[in-house]
PDB file of N, CA and C in Angstrom:
ATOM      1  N   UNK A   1      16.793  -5.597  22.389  1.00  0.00           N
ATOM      2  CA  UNK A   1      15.740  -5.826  21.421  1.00  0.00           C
ATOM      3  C   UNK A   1      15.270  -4.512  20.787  1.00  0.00           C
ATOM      4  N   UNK A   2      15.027  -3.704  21.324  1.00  0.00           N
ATOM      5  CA  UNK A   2      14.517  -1.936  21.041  1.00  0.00           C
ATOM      6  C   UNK A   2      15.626  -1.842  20.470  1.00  0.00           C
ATOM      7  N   UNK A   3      16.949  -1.684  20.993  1.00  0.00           N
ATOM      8  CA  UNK A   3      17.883  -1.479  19.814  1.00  0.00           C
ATOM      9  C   UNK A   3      18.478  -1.662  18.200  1.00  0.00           C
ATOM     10  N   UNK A   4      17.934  -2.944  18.338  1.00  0.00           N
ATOM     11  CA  UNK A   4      17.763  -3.903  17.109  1.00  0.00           C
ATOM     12  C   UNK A   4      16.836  -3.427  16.373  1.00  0.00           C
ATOM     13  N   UNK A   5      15.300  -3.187  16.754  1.00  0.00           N
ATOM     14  CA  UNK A   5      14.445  -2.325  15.849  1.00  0.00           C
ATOM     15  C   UNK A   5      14.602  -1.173  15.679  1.00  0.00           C
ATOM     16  N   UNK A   6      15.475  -0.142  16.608  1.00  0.00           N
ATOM     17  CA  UNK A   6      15.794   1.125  16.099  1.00  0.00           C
ATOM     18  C   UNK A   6      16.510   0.607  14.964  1.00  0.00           C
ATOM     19  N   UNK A   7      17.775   0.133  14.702  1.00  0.00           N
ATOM     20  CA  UNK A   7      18.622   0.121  13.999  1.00  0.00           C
ATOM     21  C   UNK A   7      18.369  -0.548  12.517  1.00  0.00           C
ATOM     22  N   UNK A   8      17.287  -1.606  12.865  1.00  0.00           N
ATOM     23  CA  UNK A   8      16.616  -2.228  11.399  1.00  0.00           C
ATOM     24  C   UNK A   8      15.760  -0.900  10.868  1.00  0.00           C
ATOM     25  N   UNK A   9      15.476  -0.418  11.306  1.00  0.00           N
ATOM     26  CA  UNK A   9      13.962   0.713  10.885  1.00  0.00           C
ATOM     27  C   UNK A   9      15.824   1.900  10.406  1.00  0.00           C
ATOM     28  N   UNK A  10      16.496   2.383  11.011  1.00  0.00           N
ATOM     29  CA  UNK A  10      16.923   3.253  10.352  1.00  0.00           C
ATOM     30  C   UNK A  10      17.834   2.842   9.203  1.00  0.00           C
ATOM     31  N   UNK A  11      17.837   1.749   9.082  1.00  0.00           N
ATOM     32  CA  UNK A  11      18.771   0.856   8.038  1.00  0.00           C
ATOM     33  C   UNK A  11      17.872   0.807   6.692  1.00  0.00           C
ATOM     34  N   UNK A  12      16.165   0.820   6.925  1.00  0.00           N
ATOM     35  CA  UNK A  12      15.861   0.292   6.477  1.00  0.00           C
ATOM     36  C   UNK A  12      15.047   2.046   5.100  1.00  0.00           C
ATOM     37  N   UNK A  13      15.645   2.915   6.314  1.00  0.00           N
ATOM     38  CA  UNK A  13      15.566   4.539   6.196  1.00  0.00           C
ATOM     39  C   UNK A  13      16.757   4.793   4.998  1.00  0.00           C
ATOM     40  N   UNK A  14      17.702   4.698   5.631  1.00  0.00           N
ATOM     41  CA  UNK A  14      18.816   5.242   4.850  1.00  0.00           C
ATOM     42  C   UNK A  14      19.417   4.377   3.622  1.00  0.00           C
ATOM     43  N   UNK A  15      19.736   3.245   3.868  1.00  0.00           N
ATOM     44  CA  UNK A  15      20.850   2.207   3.019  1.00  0.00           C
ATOM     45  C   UNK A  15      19.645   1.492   2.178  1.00  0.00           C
ATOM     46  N   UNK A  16      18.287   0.905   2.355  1.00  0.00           N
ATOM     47  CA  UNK A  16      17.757  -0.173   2.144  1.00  0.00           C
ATOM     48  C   UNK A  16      16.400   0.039   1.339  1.00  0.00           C
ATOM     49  N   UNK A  17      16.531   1.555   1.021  1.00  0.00           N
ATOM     50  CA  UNK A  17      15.926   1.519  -0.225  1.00  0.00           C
ATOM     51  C   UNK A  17      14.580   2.303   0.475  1.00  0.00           C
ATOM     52  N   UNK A  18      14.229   2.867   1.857  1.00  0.00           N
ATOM     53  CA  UNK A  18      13.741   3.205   2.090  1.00  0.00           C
ATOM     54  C   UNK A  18      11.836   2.565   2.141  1.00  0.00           C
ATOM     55  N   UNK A  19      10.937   3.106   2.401  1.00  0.00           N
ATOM     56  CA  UNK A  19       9.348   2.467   2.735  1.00  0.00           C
ATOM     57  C   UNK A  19       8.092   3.508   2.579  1.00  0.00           C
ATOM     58  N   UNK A  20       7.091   2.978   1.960  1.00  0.00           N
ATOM     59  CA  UNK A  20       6.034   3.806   1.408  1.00  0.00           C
ATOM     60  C   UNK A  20       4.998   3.027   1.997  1.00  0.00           C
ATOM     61  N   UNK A  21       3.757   4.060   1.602  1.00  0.00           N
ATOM     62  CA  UNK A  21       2.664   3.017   2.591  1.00  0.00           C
ATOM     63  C   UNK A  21       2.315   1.515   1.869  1.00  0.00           C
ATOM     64  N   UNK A  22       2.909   0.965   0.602  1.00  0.00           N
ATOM     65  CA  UNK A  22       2.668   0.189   0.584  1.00  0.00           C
ATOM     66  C   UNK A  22       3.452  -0.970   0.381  1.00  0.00           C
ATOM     67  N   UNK A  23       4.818  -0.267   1.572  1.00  0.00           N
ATOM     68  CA  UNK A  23       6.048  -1.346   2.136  1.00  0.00           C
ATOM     69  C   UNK A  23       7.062  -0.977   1.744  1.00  0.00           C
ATOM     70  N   UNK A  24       7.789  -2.092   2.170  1.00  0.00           N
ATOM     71  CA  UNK A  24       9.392  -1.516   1.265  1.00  0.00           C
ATOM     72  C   UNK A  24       9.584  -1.416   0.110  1.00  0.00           C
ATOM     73  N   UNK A  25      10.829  -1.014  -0.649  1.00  0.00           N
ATOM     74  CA  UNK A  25      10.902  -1.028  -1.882  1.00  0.00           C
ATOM     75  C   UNK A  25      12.050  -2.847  -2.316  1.00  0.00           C
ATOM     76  N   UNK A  26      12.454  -3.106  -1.387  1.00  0.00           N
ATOM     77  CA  UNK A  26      13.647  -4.482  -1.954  1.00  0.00           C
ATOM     78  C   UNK A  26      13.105  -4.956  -0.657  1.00  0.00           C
ATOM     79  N   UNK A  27      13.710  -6.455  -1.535  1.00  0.00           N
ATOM     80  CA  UNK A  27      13.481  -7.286  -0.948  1.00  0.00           C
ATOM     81  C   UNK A  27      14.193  -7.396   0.842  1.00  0.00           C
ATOM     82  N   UNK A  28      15.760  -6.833   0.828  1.00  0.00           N
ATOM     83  CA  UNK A  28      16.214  -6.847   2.026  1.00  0.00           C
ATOM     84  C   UNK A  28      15.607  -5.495   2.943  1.00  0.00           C
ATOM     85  N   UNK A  29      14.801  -4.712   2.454  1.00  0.00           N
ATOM     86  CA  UNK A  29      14.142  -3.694   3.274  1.00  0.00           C
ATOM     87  C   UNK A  29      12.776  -4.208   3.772  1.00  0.00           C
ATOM     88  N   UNK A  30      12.463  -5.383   2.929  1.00  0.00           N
ATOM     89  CA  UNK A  30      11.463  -5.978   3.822  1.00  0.00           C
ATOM     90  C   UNK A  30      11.887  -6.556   5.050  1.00  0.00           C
ATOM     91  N   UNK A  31      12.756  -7.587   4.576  1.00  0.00           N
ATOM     92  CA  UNK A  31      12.859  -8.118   6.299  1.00  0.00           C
ATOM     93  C   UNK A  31      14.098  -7.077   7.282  1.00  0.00           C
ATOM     94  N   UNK A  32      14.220  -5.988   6.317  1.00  0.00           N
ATOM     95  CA  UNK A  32      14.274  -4.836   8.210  1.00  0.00           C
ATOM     96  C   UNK A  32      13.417  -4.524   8.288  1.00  0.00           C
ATOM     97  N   UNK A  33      12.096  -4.086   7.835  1.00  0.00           N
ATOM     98  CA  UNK A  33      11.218  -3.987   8.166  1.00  0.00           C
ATOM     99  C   UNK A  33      10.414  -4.755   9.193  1.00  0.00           C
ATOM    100  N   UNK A  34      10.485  -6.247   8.921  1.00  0.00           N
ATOM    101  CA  UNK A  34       9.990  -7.380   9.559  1.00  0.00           C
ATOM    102  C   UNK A  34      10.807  -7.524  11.018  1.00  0.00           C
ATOM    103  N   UNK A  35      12.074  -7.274  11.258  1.00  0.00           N
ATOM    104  CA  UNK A  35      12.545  -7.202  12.212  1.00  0.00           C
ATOM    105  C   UNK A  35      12.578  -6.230  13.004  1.00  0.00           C
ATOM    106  N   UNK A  36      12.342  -4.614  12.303  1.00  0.00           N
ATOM    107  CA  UNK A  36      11.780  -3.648  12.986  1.00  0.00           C
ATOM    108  C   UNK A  36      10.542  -3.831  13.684  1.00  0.00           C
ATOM    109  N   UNK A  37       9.615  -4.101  13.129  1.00  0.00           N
ATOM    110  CA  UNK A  37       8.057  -4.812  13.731  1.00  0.00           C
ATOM    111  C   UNK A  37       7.850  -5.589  14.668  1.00  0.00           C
ATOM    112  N   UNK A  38       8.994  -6.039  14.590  1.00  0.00           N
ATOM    113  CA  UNK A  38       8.991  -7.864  15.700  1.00  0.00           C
ATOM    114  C   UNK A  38       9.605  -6.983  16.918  1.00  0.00           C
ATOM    115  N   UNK A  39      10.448  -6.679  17.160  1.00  0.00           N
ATOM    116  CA  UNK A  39      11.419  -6.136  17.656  1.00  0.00           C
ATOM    117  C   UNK A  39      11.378  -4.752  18.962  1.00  0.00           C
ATOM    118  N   UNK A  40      10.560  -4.286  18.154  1.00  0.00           N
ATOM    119  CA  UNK A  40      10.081  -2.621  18.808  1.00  0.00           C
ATOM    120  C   UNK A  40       9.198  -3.141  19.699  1.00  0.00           C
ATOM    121  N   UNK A  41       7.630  -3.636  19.630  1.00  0.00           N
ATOM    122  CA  UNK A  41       7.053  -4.155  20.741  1.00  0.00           C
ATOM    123  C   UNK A  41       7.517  -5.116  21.732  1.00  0.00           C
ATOM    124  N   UNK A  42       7.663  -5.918  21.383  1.00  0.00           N
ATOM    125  CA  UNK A  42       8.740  -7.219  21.956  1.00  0.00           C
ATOM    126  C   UNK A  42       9.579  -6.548  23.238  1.00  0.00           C
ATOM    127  N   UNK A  43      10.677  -5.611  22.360  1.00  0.00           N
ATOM    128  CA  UNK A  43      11.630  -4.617  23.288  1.00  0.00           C
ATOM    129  C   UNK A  43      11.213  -3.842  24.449  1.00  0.00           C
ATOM    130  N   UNK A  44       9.897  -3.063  23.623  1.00  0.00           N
ATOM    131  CA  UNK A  44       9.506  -2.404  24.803  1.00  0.00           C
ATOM    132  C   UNK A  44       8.539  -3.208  25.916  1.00  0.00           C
ATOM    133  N   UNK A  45       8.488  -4.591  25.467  1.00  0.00           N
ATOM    134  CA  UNK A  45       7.509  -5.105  27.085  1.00  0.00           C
ATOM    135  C   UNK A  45       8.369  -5.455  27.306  1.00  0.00           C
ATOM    136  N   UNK A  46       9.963  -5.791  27.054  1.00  0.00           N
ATOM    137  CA  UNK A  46      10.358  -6.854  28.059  1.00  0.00           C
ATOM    138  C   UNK A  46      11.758  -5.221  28.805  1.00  0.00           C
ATOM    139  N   UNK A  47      11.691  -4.273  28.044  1.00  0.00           N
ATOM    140  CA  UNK A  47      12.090  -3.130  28.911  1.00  0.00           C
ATOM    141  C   UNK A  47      11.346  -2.396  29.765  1.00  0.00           C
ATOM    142  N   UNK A  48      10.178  -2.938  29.972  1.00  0.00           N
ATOM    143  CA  UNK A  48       8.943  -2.586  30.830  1.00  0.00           C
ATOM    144  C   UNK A  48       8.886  -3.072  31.863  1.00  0.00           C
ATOM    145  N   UNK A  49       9.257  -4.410  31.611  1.00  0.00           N
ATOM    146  CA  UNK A  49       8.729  -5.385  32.757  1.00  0.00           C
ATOM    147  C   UNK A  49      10.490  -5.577  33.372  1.00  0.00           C
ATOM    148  N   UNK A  50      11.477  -5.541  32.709  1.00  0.00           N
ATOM    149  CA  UNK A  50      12.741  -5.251  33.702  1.00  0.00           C
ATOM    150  C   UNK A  50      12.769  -4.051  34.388  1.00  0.00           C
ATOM    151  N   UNK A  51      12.084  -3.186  34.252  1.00  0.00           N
ATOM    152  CA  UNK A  51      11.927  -1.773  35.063  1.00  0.00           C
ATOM    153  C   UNK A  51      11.177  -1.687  36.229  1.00  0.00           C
ATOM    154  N   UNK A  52       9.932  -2.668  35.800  1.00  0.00           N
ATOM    155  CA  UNK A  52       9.518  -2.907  37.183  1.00  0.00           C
ATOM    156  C   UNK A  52       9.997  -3.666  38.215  1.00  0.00           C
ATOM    157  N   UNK A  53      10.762  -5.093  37.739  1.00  0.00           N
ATOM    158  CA  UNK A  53      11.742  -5.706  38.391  1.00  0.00           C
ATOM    159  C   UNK A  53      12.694  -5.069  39.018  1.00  0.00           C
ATOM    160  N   UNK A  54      13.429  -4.082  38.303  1.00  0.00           N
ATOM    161  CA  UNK A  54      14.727  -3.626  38.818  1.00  0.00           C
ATOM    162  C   UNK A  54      13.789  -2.507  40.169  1.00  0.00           C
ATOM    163  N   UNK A  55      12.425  -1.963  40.257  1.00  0.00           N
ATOM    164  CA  UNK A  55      12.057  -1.093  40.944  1.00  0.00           C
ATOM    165  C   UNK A  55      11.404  -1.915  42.197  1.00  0.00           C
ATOM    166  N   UNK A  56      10.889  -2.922  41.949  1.00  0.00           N
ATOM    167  CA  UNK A  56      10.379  -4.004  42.809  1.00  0.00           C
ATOM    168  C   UNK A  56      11.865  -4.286  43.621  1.00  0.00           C
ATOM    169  N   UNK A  57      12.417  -5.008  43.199  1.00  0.00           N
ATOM    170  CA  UNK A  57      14.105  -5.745  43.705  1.00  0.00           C
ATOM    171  C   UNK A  57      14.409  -4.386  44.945  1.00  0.00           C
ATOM    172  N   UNK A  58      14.638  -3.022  43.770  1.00  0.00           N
ATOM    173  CA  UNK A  58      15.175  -2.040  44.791  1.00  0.00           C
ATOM    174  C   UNK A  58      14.474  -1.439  46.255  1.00  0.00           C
ATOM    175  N   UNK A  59      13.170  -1.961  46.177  1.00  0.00           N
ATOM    176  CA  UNK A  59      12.287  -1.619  47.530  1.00  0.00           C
ATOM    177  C   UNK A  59      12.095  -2.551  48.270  1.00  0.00           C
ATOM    178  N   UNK A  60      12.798  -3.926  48.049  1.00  0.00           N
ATOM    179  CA  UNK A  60      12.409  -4.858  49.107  1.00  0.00           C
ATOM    180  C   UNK A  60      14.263  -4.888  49.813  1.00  0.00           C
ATOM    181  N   UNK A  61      14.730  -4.429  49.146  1.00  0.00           N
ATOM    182  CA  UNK A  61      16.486  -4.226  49.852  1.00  0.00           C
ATOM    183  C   UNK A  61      16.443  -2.822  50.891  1.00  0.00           C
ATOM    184  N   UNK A  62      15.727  -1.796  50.792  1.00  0.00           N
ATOM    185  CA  UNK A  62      15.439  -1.195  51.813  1.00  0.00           C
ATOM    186  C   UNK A  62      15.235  -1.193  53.063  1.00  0.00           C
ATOM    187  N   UNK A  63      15.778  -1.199  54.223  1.00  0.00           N
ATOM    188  CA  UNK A  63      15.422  -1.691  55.645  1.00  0.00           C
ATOM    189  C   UNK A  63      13.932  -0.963  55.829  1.00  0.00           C
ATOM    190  N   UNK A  64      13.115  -2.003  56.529  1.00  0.00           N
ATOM    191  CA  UNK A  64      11.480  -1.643  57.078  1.00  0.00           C
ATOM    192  C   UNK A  64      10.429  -1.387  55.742  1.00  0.00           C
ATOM    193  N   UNK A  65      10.886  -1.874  54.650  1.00  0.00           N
ATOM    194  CA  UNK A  65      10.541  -2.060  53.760  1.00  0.00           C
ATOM    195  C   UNK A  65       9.452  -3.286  53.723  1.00  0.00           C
ATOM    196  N   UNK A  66       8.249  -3.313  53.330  1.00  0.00           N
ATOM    197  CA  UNK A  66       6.844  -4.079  53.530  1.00  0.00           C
ATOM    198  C   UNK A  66       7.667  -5.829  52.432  1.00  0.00           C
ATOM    199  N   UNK A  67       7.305  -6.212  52.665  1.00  0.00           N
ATOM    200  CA  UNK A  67       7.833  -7.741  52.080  1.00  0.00           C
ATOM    201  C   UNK A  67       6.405  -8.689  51.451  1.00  0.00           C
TER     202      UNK A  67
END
């Protein structure tokens, strides 16, 4: 998902006509824009919350590890 909004946001940089504060300039730089937006937060809670999973998971496989 983070990947997807990196890649809409630099698409939306280079090829797509680029963004000013008062949005894109075309119509297809809006919706990378829109998918950059959606995308970036989205990404980073659900790469948040697999990090704690994957850190949770790895301390209960530990022997004498609290359960």
């Amino acid at each position: 998902m983070v990947g997807a909004g990196v890649l809409a946001a630099i698409l939306l940089q280079t090829l797509l006509g680029g963004f000013s504060r008062t949005g894109a300039s075309t119509n297809t730089g809006w919706f990378a824009l829109i998918i950059a937006l959606m995308c970036l937060p989205f990404g980073g809670l659900l790469l948040t919350l697999g990090i704690a999973k994957w850190l949770r998971n790895r301390g209960m496989h530990h022997p004498g590890a609290p359960r």
